[in-house]
C-alpha atoms as a PDB file:
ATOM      1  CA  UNK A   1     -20.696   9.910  14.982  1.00  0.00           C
ATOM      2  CA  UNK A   2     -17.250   9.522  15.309  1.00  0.00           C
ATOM      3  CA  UNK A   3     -16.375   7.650  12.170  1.00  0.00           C
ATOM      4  CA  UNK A   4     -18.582  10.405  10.465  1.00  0.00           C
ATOM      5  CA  UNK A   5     -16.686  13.371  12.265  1.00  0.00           C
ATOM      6  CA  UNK A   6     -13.050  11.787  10.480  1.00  0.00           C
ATOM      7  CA  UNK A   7     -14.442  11.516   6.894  1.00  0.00           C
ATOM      8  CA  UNK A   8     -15.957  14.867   7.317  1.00  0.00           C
ATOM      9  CA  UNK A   9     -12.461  16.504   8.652  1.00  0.00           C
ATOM     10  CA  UNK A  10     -10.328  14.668   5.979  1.00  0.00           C
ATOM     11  CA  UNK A  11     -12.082  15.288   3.088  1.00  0.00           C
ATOM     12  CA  UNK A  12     -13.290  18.908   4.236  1.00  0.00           C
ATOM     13  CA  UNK A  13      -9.435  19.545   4.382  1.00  0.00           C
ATOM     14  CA  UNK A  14      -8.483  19.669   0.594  1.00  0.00           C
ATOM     15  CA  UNK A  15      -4.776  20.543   1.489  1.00  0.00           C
ATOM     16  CA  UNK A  16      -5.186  17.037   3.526  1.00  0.00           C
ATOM     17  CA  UNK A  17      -6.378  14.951   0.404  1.00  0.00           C
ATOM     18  CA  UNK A  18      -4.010  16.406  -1.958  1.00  0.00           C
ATOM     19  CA  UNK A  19      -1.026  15.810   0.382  1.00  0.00           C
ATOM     20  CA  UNK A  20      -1.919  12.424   1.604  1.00  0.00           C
ATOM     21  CA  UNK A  21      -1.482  11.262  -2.397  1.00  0.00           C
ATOM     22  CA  UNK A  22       1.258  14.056  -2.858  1.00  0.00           C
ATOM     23  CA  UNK A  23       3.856  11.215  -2.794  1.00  0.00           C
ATOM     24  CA  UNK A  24       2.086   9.016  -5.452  1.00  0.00           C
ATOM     25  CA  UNK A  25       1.542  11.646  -7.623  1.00  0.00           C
ATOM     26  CA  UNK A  26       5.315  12.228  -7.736  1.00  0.00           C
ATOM     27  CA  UNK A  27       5.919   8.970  -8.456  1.00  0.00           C
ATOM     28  CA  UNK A  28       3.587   8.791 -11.270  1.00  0.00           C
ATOM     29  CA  UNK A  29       4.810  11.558 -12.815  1.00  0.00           C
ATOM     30  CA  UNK A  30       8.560  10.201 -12.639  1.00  0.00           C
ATOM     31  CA  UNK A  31       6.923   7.227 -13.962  1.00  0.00           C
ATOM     32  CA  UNK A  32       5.577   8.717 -16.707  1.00  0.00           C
ATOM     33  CA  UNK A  33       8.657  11.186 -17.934  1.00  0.00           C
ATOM     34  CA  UNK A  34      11.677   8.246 -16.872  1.00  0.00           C
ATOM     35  CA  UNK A  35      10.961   5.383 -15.024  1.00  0.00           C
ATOM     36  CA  UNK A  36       7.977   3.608 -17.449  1.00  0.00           C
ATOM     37  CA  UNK A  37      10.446   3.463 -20.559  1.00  0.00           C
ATOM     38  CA  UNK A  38      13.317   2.174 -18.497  1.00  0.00           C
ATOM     39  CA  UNK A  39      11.499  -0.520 -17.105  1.00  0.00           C
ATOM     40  CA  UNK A  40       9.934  -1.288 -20.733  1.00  0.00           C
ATOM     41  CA  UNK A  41      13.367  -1.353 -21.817  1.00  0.00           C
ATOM     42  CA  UNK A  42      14.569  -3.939 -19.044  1.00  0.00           C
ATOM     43  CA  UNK A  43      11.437  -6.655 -19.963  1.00  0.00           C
ATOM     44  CA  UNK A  44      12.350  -5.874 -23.857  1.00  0.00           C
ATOM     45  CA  UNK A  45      16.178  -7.060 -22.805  1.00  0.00           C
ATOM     46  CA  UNK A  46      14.653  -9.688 -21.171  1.00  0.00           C
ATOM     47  CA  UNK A  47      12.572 -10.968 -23.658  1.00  0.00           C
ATOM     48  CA  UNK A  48      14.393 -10.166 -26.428  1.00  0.00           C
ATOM     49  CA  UNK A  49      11.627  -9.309 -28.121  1.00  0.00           C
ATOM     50  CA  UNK A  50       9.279  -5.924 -28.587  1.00  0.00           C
ATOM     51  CA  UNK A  51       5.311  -5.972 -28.028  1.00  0.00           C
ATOM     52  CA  UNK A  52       2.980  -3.418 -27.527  1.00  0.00           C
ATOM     53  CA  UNK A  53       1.883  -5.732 -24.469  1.00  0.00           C
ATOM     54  CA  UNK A  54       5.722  -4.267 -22.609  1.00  0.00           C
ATOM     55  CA  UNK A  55       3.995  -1.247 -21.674  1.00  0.00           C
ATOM     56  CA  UNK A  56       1.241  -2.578 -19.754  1.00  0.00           C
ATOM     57  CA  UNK A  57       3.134  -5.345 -18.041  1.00  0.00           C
ATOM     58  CA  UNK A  58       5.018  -2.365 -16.879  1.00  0.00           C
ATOM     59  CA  UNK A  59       2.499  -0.610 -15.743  1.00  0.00           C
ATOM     60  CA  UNK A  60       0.742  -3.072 -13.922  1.00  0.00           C
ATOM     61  CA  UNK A  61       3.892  -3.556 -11.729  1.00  0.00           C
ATOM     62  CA  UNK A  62       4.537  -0.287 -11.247  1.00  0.00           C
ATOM     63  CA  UNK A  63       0.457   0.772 -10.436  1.00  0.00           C
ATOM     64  CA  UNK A  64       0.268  -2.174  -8.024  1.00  0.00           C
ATOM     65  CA  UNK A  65       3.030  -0.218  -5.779  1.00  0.00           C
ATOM     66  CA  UNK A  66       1.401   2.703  -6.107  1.00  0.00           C
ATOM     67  CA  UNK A  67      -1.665   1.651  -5.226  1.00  0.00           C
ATOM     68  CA  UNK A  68      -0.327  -0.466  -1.909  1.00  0.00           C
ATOM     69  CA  UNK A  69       1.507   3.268  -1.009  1.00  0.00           C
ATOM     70  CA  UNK A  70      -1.892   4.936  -1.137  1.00  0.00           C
ATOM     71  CA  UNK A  71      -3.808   2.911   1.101  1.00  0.00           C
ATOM     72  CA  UNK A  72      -1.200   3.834   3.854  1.00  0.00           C
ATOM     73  CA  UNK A  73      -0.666   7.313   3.041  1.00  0.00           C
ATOM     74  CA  UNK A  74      -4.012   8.108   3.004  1.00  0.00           C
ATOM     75  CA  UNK A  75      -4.595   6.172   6.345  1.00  0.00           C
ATOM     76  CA  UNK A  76      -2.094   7.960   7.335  1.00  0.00           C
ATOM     77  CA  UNK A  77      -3.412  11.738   6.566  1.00  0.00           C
ATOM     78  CA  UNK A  78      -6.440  10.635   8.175  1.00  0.00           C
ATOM     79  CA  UNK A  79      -5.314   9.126  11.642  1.00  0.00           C
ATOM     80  CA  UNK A  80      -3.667  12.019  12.165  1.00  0.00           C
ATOM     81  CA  UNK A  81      -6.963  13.574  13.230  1.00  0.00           C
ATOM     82  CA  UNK A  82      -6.606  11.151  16.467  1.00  0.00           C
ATOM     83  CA  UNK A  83      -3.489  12.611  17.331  1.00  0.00           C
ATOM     84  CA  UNK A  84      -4.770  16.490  17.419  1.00  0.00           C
ATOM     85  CA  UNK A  85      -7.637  15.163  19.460  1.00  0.00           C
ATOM     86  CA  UNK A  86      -5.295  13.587  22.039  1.00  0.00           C
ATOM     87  CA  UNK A  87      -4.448  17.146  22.698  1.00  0.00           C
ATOM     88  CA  UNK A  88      -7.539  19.665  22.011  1.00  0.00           C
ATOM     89  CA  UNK A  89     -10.502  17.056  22.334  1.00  0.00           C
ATOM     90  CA  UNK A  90      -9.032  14.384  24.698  1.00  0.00           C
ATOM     91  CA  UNK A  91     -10.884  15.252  27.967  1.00  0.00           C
ATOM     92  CA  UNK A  92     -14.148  15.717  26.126  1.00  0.00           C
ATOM     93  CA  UNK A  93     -13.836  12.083  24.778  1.00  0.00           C
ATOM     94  CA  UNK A  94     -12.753  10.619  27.723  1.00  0.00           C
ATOM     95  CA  UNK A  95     -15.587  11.675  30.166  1.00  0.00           C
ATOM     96  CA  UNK A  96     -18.488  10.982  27.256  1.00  0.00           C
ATOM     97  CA  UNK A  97     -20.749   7.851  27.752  1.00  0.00           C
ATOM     98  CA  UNK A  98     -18.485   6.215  24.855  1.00  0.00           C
ATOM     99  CA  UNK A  99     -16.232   3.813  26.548  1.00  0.00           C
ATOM    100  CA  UNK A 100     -12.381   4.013  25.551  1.00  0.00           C
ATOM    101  CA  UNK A 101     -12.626   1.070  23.374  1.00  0.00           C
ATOM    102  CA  UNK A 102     -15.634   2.554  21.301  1.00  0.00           C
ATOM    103  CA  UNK A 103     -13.760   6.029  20.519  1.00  0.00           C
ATOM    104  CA  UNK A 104     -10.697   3.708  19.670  1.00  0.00           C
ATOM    105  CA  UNK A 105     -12.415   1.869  17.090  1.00  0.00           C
ATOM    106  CA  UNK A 106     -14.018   4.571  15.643  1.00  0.00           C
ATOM    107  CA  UNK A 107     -10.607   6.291  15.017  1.00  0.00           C
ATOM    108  CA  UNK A 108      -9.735   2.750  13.544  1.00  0.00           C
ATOM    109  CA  UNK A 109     -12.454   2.461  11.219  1.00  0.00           C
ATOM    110  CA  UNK A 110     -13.191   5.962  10.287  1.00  0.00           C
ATOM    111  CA  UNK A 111      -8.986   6.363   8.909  1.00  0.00           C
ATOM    112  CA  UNK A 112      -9.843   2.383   7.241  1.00  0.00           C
ATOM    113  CA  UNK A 113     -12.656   4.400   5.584  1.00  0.00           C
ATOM    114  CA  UNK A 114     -10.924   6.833   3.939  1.00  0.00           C
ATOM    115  CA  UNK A 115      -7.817   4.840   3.137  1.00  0.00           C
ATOM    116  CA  UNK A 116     -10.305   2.375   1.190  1.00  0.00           C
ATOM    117  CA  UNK A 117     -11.825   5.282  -0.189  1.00  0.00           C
ATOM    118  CA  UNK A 118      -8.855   7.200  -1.770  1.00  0.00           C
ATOM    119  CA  UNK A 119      -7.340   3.551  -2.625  1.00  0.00           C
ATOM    120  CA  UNK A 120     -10.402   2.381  -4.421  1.00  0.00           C
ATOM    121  CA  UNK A 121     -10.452   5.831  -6.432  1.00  0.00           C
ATOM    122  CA  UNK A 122      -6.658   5.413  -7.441  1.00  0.00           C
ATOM    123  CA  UNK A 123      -7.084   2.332  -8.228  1.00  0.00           C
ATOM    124  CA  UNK A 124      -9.760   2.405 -11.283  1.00  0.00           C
ATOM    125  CA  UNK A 125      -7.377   5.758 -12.149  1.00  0.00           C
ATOM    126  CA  UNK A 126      -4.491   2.957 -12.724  1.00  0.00           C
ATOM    127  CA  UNK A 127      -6.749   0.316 -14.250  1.00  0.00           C
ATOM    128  CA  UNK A 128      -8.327   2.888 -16.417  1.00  0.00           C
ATOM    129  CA  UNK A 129      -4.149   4.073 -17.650  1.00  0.00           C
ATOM    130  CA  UNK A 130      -3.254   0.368 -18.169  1.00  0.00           C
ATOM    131  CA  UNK A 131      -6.718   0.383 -21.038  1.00  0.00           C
ATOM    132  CA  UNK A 132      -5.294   3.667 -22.457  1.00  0.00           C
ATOM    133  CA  UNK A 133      -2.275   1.947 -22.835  1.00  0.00           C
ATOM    134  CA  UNK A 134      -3.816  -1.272 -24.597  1.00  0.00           C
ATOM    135  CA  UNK A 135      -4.672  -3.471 -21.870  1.00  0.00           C
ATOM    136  CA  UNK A 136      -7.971  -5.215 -21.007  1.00  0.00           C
ATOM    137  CA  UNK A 137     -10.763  -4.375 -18.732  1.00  0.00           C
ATOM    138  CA  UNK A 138     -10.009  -7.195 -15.582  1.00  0.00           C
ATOM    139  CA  UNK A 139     -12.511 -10.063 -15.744  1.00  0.00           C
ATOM    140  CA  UNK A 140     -14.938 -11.062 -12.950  1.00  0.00           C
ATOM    141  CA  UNK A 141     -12.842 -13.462 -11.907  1.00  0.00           C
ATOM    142  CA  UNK A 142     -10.010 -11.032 -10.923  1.00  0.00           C
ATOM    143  CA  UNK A 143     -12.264  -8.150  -9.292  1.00  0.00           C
ATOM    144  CA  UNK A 144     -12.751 -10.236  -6.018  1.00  0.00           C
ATOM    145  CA  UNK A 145      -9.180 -10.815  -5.867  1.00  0.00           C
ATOM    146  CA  UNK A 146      -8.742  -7.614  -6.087  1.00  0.00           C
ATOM    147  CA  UNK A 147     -11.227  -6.325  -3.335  1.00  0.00           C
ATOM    148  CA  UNK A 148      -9.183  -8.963  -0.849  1.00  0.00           C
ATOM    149  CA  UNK A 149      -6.310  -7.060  -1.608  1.00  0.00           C
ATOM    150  CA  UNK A 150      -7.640  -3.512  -1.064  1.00  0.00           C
ATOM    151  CA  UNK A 151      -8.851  -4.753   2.328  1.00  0.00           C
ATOM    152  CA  UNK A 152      -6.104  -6.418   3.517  1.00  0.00           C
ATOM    153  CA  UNK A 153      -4.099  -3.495   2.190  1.00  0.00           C
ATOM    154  CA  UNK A 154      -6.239  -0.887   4.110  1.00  0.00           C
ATOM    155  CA  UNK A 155      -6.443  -2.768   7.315  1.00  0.00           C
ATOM    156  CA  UNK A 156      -2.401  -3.713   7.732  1.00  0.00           C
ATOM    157  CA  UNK A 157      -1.553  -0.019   6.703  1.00  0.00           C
ATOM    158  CA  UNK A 158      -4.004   1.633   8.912  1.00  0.00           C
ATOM    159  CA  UNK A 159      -3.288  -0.950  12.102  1.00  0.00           C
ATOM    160  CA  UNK A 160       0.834  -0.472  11.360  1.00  0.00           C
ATOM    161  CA  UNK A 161      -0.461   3.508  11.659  1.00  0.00           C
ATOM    162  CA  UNK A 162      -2.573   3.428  14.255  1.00  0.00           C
ATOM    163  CA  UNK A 163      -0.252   1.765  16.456  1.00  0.00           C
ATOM    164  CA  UNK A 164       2.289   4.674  15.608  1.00  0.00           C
ATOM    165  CA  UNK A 165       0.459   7.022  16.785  1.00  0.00           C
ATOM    166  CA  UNK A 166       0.228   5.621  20.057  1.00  0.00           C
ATOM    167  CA  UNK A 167       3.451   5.218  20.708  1.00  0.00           C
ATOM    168  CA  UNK A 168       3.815   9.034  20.334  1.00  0.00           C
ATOM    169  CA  UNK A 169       2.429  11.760  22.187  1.00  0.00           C
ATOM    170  CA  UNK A 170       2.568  14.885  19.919  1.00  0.00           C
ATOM    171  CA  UNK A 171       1.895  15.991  16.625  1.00  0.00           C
ATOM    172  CA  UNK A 172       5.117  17.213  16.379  1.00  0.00           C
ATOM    173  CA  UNK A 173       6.598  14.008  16.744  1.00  0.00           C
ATOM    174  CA  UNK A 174       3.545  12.126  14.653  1.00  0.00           C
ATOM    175  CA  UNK A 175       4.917  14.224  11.835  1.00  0.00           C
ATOM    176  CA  UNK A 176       8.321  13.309  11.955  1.00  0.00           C
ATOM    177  CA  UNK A 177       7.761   9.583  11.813  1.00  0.00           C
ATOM    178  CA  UNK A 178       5.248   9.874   9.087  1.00  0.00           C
ATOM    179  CA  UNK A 179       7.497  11.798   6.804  1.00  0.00           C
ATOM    180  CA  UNK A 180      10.634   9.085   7.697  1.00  0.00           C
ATOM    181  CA  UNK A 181       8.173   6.358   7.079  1.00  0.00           C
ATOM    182  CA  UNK A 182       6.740   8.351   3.570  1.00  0.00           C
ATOM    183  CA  UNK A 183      10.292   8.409   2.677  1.00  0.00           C
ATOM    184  CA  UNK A 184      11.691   5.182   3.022  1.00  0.00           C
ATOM    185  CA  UNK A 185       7.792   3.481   2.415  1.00  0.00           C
ATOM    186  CA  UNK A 186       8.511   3.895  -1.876  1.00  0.00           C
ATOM    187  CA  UNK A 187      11.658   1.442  -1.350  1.00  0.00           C
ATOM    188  CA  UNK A 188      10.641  -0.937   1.013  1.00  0.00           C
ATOM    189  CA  UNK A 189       7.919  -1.671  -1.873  1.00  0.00           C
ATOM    190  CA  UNK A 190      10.005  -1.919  -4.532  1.00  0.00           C
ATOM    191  CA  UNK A 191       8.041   1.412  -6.028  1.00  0.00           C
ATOM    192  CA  UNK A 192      11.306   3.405  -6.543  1.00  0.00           C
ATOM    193  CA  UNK A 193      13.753   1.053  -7.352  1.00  0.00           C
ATOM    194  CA  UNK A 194      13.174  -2.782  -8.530  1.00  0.00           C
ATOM    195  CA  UNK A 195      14.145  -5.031  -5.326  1.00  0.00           C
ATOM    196  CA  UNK A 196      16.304  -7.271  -7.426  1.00  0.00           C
ATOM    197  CA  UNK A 197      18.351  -4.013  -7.758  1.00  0.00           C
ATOM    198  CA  UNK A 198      19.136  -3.757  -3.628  1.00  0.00           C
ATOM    199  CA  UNK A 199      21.685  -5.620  -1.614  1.00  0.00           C
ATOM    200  CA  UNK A 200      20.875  -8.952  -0.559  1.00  0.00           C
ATOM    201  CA  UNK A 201      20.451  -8.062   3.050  1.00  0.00           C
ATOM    202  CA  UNK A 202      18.134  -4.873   2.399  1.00  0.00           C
ATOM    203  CA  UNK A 203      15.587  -7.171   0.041  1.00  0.00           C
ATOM    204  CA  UNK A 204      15.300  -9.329   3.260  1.00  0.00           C
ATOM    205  CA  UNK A 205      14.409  -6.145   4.676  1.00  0.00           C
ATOM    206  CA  UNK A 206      11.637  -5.846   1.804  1.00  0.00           C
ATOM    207  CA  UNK A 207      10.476  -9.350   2.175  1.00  0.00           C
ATOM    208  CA  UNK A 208      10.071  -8.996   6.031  1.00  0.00           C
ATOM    209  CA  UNK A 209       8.082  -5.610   5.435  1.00  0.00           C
ATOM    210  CA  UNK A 210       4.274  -6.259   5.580  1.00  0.00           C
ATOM    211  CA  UNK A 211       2.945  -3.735   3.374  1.00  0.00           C
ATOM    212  CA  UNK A 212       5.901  -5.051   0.678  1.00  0.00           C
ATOM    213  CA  UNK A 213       3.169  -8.324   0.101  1.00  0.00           C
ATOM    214  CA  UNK A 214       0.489  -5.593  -0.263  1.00  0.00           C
ATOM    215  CA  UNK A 215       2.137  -4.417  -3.598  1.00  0.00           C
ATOM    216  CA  UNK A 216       3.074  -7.927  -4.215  1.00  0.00           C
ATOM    217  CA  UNK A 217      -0.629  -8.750  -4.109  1.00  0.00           C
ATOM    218  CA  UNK A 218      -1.513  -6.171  -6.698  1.00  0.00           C
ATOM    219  CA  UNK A 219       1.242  -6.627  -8.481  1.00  0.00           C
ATOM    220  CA  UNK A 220      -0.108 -10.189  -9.180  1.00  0.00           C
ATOM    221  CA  UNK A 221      -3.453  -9.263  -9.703  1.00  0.00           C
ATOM    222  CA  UNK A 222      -2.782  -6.701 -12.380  1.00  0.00           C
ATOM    223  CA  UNK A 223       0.691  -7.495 -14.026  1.00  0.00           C
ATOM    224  CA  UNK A 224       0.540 -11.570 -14.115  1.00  0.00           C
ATOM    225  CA  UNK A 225      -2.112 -11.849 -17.143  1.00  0.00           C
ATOM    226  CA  UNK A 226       0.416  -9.879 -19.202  1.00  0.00           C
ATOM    227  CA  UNK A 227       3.815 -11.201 -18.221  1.00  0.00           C
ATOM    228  CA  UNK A 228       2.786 -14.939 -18.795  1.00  0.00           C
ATOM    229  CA  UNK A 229       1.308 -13.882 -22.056  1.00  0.00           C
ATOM    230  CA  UNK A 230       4.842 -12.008 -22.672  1.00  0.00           C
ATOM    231  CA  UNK A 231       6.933 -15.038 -21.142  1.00  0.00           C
ATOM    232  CA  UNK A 232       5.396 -17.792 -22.905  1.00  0.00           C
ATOM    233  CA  UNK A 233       7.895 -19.094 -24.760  1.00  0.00           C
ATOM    234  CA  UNK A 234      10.675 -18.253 -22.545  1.00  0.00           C
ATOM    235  CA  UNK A 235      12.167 -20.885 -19.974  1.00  0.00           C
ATOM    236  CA  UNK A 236       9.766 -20.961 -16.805  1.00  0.00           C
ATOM    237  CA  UNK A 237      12.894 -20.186 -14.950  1.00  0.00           C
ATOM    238  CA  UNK A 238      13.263 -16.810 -16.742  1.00  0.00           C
ATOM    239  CA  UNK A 239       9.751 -15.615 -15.725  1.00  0.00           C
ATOM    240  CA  UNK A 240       9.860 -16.403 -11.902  1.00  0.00           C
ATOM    241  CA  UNK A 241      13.114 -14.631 -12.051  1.00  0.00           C
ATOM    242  CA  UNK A 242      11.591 -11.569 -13.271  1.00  0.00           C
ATOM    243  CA  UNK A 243       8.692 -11.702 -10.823  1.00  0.00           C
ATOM    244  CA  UNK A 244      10.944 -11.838  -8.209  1.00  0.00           C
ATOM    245  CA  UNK A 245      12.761  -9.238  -9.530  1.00  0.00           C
ATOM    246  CA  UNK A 246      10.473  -6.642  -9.686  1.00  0.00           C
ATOM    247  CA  UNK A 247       8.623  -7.740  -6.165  1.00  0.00           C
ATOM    248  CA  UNK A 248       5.738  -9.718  -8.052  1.00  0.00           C
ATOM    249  CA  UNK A 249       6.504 -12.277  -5.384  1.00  0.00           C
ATOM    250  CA  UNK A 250       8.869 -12.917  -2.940  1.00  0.00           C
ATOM    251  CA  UNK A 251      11.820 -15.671  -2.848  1.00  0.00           C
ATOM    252  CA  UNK A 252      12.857 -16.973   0.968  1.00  0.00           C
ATOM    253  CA  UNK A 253      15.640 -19.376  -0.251  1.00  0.00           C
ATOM    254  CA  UNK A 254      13.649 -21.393  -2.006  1.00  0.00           C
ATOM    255  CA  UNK A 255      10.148 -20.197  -1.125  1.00  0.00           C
ATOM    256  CA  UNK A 256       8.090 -18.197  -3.274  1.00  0.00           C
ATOM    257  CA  UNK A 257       5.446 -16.364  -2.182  1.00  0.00           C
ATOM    258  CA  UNK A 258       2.171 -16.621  -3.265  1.00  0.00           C
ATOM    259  CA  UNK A 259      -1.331 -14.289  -3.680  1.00  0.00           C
ATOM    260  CA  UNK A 260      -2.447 -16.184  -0.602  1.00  0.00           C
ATOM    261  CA  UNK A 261       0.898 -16.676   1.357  1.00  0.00           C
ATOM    262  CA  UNK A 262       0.999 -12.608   1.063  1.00  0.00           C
ATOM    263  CA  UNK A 263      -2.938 -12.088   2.203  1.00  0.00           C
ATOM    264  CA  UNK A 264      -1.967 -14.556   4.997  1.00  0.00           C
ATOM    265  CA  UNK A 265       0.988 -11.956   6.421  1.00  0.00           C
ATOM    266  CA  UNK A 266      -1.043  -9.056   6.108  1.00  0.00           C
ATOM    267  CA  UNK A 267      -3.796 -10.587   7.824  1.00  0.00           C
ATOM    268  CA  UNK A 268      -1.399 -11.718  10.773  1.00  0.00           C
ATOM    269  CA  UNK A 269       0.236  -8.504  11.149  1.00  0.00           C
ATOM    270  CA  UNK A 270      -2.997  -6.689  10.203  1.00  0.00           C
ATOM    271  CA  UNK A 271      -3.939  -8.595  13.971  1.00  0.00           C
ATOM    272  CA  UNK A 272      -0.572  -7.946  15.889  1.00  0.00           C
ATOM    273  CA  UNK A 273      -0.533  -4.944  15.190  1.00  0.00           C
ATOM    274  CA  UNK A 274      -4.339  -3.825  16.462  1.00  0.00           C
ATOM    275  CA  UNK A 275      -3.694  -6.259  19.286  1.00  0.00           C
ATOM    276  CA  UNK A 276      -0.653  -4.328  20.421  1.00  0.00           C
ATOM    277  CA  UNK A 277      -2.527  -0.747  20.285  1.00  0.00           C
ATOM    278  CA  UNK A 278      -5.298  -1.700  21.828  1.00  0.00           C
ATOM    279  CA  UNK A 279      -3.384  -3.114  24.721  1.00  0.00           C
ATOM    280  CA  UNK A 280      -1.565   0.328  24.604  1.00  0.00           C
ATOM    281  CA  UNK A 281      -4.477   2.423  24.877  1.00  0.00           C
ATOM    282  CA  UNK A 282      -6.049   0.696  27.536  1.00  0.00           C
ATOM    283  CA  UNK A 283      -2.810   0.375  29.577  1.00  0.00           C
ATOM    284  CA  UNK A 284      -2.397   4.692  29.154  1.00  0.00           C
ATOM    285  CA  UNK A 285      -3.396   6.426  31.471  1.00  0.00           C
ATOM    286  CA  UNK A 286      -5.639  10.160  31.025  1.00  0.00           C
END
């Protein structure tokens, strides 16, 4: 009843919805009106070569971050129903027949709900732009792949959230962190600016950032078809520079992360991370 009660507050809350994908839609627009020719523009200089194909490589890189910020934002909207009830609804809760645990998970699943939800919808929006702009229809073989990711996605956004919010005690102060993490969330993906283009020290700072293999995951899911059809006959060393460029994968001196090196850190901090908050609401006390 829980889990039912969140969906039914979040989506009843159309100010909620449209603000939990306010900063995507930004993004896409900017997209759209600047950033989609300049980055057409950089695998053009890259290639040396035009094709109609640019434009969906492009896209596919660029979608894939947008999608990975959307399964946290949204999460994020909706966990901050948990955080109001700590206040207004807490003692109620608290002396039901539902143990602690129980209204915990439901919280937990109920905000995993409607991240998946809004995440799922945005994503066959950007699938559906890269086929306006040329591309293909993904396969069979790529749809599973890209279910993994939207769950793994979901589940190491909403844990990282979750265990926010108990670390703070108002919604006052829920809001502020949200809005610093909504702010800096863009970059650590390599949405706003390509990661090749940061300091050394800050795309260590990427790379160490869990939800960073979330839009590497997508990234490779949607973009990789396209840019080794683009960089076929250019040195392999050329395209793994570009992927790592643009945060298709990862390089850690040497290593280069993979689809499944990047579902295996979200999976381990997807656990660490609902480890630590259920050990923090069982440890609070009222």
């Amino acid at each position: 009843m829980l889990v039912k009660r969140i969906l039914l507050l979040f989506f009843r809350d159309k100010s909620s919805v449209f603000f939990s994908l306010l900063g995507v839609i930004i993004v896409i627009g900017i997209y759209i009106m600047f950033m989609g020719d300049n980055m057409a523009q950089s695998v053009q200089s890259a290639l040396g070569f035009y094709s109609d194909r640019i434009s969906v490589a492009v896209a596919g890189i660029m979608f894939g971050g947008l999608v990975a910020m959307s399964s946290i934002s949204s999460c994020m909207s909706a966990i901050s129903i948990s955080v109001g009830d700590r206040k207004i609804a807490s003692k109620d809760f608290l002396t039901s027949p539902a143990s602690r645990g129980k209204i915990t998970w439901s919280y937990i699943i109920g905000s995993g709900a409607v991240g998946f939800i809004m995440s799922s919808a945005f994503l066959v929006l950007s699938i559906g732009y890269m086929m306006f702009l040329g591309g293909d229809l993904p396969g069979l073989t790529v749809w599973p792949r890209l279910l993994l990711t939207m769950v793994l996605s979901v589940l190491c956004g909403n844990s990282m959230v979750y265990f926010i919010t108990t670390c703070v005690k108002t919604e006052r102060a829920f809001s502020a962190l949200a809005a610093v993490l909504s702010s800096i969330m863009g970059f650590l993906m390599g949405v706003f600016i390509p990661v090749g283009m940061f300091p050394n020290a800050m795309q260590w700072v990427v790379r160490l950032f869990p939800m960073s293999h979330s839009a590497s995951m997508f990234r490779q899911v949607l973009a990789d078809g396209e840019l080794a059809a683009l960089f076929a006959n250019a040195p392999p060393e050329a395209l793994g520079s570009f992927r790592s460029f643009f945060g298709v994968t990862f390089d850690y001196g040497g290593f280069v992360s993979s689809f499944w090196f990047s579902a295996a850190v979200l999976a381990a901090f997807t656990a660490l991370f609902y480890a630590l908050s259920v050990l923090v609401v069982r440890t609070r006390r009222g």
